[in-house]
PDB file of N, CA and C in Angstrom:
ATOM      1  N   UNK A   1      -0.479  28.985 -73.539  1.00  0.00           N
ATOM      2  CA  UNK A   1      -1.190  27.800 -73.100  1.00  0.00           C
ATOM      3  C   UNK A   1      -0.459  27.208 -71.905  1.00  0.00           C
ATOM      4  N   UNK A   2      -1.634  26.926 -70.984  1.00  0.00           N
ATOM      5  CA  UNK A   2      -0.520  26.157 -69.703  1.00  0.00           C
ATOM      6  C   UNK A   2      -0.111  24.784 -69.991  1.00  0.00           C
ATOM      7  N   UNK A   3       0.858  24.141 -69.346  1.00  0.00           N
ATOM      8  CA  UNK A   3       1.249  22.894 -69.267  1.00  0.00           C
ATOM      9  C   UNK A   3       0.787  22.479 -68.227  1.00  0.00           C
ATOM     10  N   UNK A   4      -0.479  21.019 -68.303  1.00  0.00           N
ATOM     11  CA  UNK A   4      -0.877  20.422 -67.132  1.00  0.00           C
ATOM     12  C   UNK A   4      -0.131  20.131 -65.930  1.00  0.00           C
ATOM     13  N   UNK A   5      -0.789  20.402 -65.380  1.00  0.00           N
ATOM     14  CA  UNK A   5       0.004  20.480 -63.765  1.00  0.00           C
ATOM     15  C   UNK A   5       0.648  19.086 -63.147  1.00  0.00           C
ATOM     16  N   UNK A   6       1.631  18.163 -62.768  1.00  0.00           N
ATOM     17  CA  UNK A   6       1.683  17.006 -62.591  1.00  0.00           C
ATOM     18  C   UNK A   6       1.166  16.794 -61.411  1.00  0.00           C
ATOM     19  N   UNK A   7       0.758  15.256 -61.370  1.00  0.00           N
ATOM     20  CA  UNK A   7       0.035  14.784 -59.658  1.00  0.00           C
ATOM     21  C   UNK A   7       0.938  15.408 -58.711  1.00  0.00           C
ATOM     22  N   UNK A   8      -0.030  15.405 -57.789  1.00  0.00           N
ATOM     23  CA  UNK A   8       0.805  16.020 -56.573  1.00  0.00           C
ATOM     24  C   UNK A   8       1.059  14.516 -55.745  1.00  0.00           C
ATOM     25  N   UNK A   9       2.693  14.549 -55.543  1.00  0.00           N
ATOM     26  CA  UNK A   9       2.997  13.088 -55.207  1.00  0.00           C
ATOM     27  C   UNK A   9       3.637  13.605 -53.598  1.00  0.00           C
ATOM     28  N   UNK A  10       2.811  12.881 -52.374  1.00  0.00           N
ATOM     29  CA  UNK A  10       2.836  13.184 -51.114  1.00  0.00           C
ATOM     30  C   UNK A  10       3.866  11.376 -50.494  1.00  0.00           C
ATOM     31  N   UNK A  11       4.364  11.489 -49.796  1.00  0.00           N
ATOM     32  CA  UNK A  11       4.917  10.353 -49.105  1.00  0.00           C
ATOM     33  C   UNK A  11       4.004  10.038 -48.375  1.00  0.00           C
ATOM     34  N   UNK A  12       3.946   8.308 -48.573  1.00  0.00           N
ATOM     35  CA  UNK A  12       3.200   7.379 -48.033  1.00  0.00           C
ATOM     36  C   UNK A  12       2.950   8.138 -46.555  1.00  0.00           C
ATOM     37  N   UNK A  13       4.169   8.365 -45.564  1.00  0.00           N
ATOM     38  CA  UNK A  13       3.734   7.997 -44.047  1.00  0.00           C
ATOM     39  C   UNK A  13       3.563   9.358 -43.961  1.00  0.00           C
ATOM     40  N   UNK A  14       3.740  10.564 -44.332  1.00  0.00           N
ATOM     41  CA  UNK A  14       3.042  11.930 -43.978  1.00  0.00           C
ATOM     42  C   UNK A  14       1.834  11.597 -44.669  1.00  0.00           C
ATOM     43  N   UNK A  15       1.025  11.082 -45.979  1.00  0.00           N
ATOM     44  CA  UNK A  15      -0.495  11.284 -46.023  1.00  0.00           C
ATOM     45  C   UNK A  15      -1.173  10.636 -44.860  1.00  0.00           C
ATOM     46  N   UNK A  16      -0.650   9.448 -44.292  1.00  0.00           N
ATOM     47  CA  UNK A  16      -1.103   9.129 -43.215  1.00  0.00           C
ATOM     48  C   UNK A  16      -1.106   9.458 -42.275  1.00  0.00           C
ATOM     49  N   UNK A  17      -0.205  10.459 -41.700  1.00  0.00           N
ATOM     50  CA  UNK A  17      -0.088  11.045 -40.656  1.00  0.00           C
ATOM     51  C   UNK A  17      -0.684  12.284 -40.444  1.00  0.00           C
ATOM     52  N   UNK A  18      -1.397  12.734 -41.733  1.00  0.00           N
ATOM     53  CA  UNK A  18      -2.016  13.787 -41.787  1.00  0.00           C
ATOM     54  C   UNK A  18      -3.753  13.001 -42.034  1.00  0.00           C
ATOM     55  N   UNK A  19      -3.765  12.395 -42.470  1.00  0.00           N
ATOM     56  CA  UNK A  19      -5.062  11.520 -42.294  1.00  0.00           C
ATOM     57  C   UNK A  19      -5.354  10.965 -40.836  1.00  0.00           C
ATOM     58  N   UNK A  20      -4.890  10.503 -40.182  1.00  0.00           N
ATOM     59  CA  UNK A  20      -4.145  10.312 -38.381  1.00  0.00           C
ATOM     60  C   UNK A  20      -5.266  11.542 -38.072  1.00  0.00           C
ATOM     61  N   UNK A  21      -4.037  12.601 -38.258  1.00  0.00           N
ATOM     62  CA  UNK A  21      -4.372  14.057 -37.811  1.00  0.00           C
ATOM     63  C   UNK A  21      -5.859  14.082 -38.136  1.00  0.00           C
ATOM     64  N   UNK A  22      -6.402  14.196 -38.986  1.00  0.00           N
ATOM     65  CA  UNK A  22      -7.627  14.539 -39.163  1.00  0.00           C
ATOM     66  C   UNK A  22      -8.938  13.742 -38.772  1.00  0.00           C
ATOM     67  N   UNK A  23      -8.950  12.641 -38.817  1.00  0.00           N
ATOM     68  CA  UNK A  23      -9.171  11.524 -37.762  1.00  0.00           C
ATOM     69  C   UNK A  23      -9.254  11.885 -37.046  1.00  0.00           C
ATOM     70  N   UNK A  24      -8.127  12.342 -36.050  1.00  0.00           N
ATOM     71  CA  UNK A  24      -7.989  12.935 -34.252  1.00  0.00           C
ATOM     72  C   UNK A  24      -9.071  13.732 -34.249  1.00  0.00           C
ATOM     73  N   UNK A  25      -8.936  14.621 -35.080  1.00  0.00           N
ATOM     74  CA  UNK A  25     -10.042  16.188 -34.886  1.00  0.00           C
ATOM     75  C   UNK A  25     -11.157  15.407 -35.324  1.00  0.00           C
ATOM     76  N   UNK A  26     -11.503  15.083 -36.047  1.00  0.00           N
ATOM     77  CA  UNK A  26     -13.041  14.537 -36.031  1.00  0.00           C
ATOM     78  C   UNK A  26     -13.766  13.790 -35.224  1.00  0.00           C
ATOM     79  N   UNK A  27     -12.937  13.623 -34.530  1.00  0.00           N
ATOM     80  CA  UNK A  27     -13.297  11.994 -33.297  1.00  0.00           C
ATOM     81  C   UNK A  27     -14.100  12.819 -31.935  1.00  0.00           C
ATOM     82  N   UNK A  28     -13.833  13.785 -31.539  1.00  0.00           N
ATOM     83  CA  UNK A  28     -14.686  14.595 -30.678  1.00  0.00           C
ATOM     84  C   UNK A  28     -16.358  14.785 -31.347  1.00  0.00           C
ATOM     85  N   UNK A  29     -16.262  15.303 -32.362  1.00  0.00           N
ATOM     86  CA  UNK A  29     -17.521  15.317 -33.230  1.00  0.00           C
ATOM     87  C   UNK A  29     -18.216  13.939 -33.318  1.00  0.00           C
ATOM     88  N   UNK A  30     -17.676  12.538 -33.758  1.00  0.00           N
ATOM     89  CA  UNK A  30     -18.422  11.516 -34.026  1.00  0.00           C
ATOM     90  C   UNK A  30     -18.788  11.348 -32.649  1.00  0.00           C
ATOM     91  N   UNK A  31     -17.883  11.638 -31.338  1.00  0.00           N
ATOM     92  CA  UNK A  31     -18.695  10.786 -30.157  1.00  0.00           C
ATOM     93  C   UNK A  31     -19.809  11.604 -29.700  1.00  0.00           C
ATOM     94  N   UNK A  32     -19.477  13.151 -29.774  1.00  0.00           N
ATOM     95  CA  UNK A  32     -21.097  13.922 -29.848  1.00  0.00           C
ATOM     96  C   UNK A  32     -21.853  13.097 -30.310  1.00  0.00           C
ATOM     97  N   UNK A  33     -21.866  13.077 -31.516  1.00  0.00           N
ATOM     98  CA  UNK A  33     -22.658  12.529 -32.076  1.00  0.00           C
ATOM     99  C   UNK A  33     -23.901  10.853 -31.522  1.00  0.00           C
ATOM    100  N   UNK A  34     -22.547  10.396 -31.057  1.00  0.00           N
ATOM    101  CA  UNK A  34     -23.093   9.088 -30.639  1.00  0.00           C
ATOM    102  C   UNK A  34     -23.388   9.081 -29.282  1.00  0.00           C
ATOM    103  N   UNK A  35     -22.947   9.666 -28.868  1.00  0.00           N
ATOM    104  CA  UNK A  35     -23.716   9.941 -27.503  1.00  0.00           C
ATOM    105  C   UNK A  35     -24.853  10.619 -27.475  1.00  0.00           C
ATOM    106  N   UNK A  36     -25.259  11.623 -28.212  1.00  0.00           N
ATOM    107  CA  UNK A  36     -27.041  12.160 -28.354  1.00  0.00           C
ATOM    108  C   UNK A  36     -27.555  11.065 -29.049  1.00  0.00           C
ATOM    109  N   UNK A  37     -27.385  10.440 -30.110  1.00  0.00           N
ATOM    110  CA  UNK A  37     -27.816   9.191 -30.569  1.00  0.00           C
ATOM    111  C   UNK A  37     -29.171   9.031 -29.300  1.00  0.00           C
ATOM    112  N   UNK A  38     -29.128   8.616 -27.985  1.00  0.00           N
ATOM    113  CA  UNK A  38     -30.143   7.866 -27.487  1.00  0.00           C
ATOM    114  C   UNK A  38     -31.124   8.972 -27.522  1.00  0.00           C
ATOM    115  N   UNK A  39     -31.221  10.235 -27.271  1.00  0.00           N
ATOM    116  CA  UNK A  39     -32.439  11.364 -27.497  1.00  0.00           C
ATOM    117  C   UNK A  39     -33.221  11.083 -28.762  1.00  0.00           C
ATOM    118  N   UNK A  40     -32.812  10.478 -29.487  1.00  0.00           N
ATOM    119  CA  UNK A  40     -33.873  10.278 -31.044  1.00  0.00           C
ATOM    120  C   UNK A  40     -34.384   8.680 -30.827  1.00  0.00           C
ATOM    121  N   UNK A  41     -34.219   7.802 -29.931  1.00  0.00           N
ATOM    122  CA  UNK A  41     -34.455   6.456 -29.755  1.00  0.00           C
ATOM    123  C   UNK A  41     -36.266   6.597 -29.491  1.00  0.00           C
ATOM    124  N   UNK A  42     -37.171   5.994 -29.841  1.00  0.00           N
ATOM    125  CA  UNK A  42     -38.142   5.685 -29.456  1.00  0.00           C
ATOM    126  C   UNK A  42     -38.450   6.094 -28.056  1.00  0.00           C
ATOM    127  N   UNK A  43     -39.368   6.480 -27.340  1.00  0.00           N
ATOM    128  CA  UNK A  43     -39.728   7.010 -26.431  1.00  0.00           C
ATOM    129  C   UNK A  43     -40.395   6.146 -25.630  1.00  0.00           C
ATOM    130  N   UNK A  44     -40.482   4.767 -26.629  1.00  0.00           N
ATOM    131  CA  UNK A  44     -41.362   4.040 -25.074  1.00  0.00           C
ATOM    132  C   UNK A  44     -42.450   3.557 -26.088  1.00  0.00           C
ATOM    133  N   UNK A  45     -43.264   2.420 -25.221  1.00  0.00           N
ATOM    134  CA  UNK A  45     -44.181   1.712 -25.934  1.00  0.00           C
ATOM    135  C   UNK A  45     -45.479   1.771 -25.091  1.00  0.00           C
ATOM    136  N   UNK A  46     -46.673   2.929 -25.927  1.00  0.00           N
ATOM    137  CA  UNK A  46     -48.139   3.259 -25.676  1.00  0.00           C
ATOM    138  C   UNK A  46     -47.518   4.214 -24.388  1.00  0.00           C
ATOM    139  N   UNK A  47     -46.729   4.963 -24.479  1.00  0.00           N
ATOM    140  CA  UNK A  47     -46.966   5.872 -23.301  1.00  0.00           C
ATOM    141  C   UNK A  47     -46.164   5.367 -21.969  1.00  0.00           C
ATOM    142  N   UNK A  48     -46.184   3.954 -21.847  1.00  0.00           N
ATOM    143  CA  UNK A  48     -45.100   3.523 -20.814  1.00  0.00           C
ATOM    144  C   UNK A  48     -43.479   3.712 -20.692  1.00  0.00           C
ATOM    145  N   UNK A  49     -43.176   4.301 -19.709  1.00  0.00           N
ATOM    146  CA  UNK A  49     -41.764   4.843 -19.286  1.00  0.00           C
ATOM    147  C   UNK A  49     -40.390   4.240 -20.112  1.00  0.00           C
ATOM    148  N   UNK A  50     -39.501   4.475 -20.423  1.00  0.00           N
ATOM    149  CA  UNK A  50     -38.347   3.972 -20.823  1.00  0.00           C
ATOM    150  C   UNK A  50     -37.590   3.755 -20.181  1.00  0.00           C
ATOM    151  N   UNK A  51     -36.829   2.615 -19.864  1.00  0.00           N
ATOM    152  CA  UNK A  51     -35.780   2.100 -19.142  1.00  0.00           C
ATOM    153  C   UNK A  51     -34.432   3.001 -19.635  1.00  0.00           C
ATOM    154  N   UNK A  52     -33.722   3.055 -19.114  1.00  0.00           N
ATOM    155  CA  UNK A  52     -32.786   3.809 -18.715  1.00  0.00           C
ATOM    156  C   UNK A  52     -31.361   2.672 -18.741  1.00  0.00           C
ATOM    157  N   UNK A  53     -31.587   2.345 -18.280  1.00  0.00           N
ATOM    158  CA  UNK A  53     -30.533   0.790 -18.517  1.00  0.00           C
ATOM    159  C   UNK A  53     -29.394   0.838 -19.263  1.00  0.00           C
ATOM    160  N   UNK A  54     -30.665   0.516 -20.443  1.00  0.00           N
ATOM    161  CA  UNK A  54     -29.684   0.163 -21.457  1.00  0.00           C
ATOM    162  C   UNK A  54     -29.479   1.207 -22.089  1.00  0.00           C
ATOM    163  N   UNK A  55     -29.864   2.715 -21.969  1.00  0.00           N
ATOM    164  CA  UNK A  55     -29.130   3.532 -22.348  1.00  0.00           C
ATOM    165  C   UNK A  55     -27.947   4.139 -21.791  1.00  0.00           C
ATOM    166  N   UNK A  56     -27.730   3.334 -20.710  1.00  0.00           N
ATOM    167  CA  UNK A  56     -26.498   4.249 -19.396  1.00  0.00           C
ATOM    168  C   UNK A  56     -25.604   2.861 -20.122  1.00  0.00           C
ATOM    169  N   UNK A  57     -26.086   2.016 -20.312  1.00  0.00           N
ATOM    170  CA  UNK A  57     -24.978   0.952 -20.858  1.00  0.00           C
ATOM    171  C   UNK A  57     -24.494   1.330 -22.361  1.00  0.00           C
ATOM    172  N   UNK A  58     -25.143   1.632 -23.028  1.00  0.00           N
ATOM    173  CA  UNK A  58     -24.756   1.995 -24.839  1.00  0.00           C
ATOM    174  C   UNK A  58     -23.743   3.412 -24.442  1.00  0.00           C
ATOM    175  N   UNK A  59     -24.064   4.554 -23.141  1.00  0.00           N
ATOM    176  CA  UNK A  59     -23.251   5.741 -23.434  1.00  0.00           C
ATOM    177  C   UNK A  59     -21.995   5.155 -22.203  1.00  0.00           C
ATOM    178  N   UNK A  60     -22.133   4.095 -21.438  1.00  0.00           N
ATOM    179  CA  UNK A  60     -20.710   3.680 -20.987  1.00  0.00           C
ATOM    180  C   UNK A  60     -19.851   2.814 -21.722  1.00  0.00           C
ATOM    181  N   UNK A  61     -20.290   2.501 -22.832  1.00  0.00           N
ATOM    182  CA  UNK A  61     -20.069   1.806 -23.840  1.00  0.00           C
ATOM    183  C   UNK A  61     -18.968   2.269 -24.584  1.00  0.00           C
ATOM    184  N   UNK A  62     -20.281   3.337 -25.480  1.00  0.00           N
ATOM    185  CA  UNK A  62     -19.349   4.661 -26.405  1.00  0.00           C
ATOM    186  C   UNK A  62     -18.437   4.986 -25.711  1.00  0.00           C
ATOM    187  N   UNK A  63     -18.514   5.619 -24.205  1.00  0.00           N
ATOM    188  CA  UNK A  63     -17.514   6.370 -23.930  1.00  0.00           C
ATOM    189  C   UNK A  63     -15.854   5.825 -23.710  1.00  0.00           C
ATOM    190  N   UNK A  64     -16.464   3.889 -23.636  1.00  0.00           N
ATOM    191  CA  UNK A  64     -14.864   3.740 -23.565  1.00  0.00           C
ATOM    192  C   UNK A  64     -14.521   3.313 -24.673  1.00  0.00           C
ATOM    193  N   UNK A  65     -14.756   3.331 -25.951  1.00  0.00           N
ATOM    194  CA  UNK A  65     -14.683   3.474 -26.719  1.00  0.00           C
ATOM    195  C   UNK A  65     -13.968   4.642 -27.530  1.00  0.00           C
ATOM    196  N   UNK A  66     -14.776   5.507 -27.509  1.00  0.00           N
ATOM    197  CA  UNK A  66     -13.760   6.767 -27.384  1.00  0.00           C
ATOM    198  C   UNK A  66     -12.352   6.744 -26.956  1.00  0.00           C
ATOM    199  N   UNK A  67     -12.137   6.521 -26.025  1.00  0.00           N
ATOM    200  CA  UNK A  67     -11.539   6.993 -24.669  1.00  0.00           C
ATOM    201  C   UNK A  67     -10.172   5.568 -25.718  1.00  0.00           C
ATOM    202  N   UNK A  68     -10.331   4.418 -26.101  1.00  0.00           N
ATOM    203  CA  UNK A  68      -9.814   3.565 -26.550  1.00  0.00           C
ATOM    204  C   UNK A  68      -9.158   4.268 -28.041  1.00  0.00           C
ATOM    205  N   UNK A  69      -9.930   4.626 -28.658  1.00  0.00           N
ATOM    206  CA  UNK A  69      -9.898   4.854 -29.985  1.00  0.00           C
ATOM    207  C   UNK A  69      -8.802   6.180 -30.049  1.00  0.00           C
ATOM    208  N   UNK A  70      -8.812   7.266 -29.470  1.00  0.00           N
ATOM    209  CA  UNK A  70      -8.284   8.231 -29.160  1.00  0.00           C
ATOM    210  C   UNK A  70      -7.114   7.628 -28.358  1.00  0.00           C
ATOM    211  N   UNK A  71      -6.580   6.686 -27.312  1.00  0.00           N
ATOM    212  CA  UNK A  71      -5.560   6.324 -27.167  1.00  0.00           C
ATOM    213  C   UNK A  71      -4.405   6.140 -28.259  1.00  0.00           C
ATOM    214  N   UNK A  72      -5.107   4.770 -28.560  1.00  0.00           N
ATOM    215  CA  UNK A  72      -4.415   4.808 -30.239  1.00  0.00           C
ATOM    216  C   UNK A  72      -3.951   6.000 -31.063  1.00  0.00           C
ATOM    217  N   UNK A  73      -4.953   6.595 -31.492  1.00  0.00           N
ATOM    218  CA  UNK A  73      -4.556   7.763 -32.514  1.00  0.00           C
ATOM    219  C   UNK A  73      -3.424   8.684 -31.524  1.00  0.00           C
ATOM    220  N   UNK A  74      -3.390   8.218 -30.554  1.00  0.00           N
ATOM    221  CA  UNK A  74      -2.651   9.429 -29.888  1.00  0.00           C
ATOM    222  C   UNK A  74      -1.157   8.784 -29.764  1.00  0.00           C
ATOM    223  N   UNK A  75      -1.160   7.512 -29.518  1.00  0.00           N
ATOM    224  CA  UNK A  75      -0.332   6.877 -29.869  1.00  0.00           C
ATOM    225  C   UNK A  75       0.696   6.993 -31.564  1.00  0.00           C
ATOM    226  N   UNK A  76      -0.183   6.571 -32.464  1.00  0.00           N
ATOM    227  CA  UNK A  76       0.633   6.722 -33.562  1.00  0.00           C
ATOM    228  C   UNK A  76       1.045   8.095 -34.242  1.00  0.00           C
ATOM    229  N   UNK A  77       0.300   9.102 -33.677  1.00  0.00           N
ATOM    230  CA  UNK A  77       0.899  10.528 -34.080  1.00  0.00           C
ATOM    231  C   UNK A  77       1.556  10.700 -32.919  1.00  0.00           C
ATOM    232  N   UNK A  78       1.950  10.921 -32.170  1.00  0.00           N
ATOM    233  CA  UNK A  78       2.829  10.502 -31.175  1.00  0.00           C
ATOM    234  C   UNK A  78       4.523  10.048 -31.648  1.00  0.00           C
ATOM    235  N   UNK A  79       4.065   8.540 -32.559  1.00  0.00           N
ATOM    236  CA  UNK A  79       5.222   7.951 -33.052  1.00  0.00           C
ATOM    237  C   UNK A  79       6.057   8.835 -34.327  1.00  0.00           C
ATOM    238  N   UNK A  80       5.007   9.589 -35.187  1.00  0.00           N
ATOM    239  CA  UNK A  80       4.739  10.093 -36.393  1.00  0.00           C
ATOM    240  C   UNK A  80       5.556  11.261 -35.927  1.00  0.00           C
ATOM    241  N   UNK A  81       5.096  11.944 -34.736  1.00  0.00           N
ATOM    242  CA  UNK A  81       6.095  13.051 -34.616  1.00  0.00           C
ATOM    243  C   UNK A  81       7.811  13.131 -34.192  1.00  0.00           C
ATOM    244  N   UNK A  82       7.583  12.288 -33.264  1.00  0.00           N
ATOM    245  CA  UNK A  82       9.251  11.644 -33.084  1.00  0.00           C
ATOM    246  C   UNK A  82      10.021  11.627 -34.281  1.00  0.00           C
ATOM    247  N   UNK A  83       9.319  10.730 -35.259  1.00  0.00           N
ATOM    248  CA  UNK A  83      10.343  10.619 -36.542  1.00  0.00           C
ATOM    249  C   UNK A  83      10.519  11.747 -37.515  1.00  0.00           C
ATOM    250  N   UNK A  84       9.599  12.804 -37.046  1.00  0.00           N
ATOM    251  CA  UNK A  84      10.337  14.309 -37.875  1.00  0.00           C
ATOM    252  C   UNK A  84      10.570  14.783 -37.334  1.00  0.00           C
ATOM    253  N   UNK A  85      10.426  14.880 -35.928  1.00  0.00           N
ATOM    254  CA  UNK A  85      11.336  16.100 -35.098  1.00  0.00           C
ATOM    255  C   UNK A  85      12.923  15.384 -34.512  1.00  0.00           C
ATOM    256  N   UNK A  86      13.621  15.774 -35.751  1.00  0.00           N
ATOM    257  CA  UNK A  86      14.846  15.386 -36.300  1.00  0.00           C
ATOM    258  C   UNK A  86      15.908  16.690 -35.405  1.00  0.00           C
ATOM    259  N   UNK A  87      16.838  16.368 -34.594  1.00  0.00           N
ATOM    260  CA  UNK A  87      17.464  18.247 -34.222  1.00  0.00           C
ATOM    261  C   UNK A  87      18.623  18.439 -35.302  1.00  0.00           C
ATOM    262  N   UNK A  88      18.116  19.747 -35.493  1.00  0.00           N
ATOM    263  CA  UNK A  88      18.735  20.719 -36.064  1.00  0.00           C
ATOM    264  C   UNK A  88      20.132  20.037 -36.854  1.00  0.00           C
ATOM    265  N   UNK A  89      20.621  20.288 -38.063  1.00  0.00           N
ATOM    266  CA  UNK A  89      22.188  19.906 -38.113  1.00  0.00           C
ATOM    267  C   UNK A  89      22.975  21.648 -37.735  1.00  0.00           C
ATOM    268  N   UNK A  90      24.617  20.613 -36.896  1.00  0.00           N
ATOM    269  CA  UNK A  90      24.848  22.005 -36.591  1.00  0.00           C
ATOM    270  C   UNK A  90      25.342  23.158 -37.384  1.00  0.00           C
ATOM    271  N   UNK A  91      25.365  24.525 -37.268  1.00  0.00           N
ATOM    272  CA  UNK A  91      26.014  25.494 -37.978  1.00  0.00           C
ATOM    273  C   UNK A  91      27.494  25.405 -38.504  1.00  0.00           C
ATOM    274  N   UNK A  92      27.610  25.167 -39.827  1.00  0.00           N
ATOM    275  CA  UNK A  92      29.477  25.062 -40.286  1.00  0.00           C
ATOM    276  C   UNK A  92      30.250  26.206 -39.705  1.00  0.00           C
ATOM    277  N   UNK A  93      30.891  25.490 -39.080  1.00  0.00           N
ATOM    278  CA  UNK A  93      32.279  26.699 -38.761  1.00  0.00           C
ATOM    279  C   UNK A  93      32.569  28.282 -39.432  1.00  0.00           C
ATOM    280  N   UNK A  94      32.250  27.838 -40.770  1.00  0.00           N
ATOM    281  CA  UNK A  94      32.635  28.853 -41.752  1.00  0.00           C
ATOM    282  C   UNK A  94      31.277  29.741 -41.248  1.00  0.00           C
ATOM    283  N   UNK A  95      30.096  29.500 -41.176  1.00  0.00           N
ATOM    284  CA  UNK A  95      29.011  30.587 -40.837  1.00  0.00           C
ATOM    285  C   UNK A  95      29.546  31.245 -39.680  1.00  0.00           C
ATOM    286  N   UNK A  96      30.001  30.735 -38.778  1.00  0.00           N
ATOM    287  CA  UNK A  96      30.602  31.526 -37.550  1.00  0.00           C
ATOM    288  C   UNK A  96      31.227  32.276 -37.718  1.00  0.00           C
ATOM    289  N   UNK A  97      32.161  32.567 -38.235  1.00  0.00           N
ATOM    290  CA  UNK A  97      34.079  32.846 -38.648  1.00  0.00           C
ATOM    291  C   UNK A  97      33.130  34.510 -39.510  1.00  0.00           C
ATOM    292  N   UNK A  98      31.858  33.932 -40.417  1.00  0.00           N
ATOM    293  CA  UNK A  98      31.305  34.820 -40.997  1.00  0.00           C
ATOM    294  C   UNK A  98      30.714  36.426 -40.126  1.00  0.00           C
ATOM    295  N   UNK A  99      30.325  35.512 -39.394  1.00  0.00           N
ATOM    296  CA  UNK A  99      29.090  36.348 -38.447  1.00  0.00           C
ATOM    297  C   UNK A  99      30.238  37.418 -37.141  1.00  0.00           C
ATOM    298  N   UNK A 100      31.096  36.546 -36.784  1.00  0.00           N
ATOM    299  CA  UNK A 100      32.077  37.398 -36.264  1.00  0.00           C
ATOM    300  C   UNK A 100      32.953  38.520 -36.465  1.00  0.00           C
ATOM    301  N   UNK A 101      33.206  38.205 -38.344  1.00  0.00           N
ATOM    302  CA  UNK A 101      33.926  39.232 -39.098  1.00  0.00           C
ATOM    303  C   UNK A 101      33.194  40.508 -38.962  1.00  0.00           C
ATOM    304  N   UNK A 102      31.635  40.073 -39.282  1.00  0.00           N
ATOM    305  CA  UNK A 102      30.855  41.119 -39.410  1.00  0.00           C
ATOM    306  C   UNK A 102      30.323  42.294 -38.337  1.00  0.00           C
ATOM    307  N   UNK A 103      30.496  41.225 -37.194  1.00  0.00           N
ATOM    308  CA  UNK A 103      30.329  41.758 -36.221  1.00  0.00           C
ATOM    309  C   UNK A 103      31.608  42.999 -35.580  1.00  0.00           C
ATOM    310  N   UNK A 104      32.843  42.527 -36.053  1.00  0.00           N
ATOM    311  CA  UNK A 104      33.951  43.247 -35.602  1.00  0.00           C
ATOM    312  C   UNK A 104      33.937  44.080 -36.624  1.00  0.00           C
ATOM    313  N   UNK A 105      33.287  44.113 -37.753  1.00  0.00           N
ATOM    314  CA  UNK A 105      33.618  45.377 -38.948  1.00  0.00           C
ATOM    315  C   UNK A 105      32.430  46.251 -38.283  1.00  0.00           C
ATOM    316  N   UNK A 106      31.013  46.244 -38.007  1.00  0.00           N
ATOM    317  CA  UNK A 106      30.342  46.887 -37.134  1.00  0.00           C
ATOM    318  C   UNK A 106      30.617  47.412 -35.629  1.00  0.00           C
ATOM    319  N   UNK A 107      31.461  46.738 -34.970  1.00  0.00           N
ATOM    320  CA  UNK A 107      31.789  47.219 -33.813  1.00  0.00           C
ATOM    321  C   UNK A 107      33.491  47.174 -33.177  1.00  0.00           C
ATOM    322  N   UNK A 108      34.066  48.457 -33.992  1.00  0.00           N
ATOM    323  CA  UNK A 108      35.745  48.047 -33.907  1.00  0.00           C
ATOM    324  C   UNK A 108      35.876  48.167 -31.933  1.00  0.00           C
ATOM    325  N   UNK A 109      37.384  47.370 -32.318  1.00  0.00           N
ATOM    326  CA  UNK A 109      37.896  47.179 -31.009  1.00  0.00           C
ATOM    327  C   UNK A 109      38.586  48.743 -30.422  1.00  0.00           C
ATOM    328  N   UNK A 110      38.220  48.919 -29.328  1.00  0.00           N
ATOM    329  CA  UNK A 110      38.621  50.578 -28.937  1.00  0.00           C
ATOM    330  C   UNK A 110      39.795  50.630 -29.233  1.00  0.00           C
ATOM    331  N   UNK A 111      40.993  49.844 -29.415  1.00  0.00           N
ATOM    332  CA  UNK A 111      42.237  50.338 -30.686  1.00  0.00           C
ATOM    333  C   UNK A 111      41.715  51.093 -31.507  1.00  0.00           C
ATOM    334  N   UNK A 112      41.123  49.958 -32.655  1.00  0.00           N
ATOM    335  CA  UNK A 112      40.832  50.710 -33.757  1.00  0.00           C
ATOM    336  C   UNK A 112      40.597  51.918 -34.073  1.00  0.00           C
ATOM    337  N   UNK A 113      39.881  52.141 -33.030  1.00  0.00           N
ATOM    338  CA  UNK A 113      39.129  53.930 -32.521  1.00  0.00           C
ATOM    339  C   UNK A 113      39.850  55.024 -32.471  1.00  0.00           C
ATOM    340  N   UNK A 114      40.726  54.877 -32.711  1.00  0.00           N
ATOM    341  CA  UNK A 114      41.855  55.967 -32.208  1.00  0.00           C
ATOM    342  C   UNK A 114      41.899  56.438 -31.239  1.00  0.00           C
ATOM    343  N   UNK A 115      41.406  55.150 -30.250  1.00  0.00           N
ATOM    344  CA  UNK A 115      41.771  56.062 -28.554  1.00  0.00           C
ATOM    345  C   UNK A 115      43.135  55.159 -28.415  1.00  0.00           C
ATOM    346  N   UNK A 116      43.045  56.033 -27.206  1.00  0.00           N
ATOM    347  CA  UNK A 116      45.047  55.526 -26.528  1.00  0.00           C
ATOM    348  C   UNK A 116      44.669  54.744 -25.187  1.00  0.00           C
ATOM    349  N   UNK A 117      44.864  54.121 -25.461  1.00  0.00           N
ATOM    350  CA  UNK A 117      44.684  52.977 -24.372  1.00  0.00           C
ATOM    351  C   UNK A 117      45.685  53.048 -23.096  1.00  0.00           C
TER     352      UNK A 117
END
């Protein structure tokens, strides 16, 4: 029999930063979206022409909108990444001292070789 699995417990500022993230990517899609928006608008009343107007105003609208909204998000994942791209801690001495031994047991010094120097 299995033992129920426990919640999966994520840190506050990575679910958000991965919610951020996903946000970002969807945000191209919603302004599609809202920018065809005026193609399904009513066509006009008895056959008379549609002004244009106020649809060049609703898609200069959206677009800075967008253009706003996507600042932001670009902004706080931005901040989000700074604080994990942490550098490296450095290699202990002792890994070195390691890697060198090994290296000189793989490749002796032409002493070793039994040549005559």
């Amino acid at each position: 029999m299995r033992r129920p699995r426990d919640p999966l417990f994520l840190e506050r500022r990575s679910y958000r930063q991965r919610r951020m993230g996903d946000a970002a990517r969807m945000l191209p899609v919603l302004g599609l979206l809202l920018i065809l928006l005026p193609v399904f608008w009513d066509p006009g009343i008895a056959g008379q022409p549609r002004s244009t107007a106020g649809d060049g105003m609703y898609l200069f609208v959206v677009w800075m909108l967008l253009i706003a909204v996507a600042a932001l998000m670009s902004r706080g994942l931005t901040a989000a990444g700074r604080r994990e791209a942490r550098p490296a801690p450095p290699a202990p001495p002792a890994a070195a001292s390691v890697h060198n031994a090994a290296a000189a047991a793989t490749h002796p010094a032409p002493a070793d070789r039994g040549e005559k120097g």
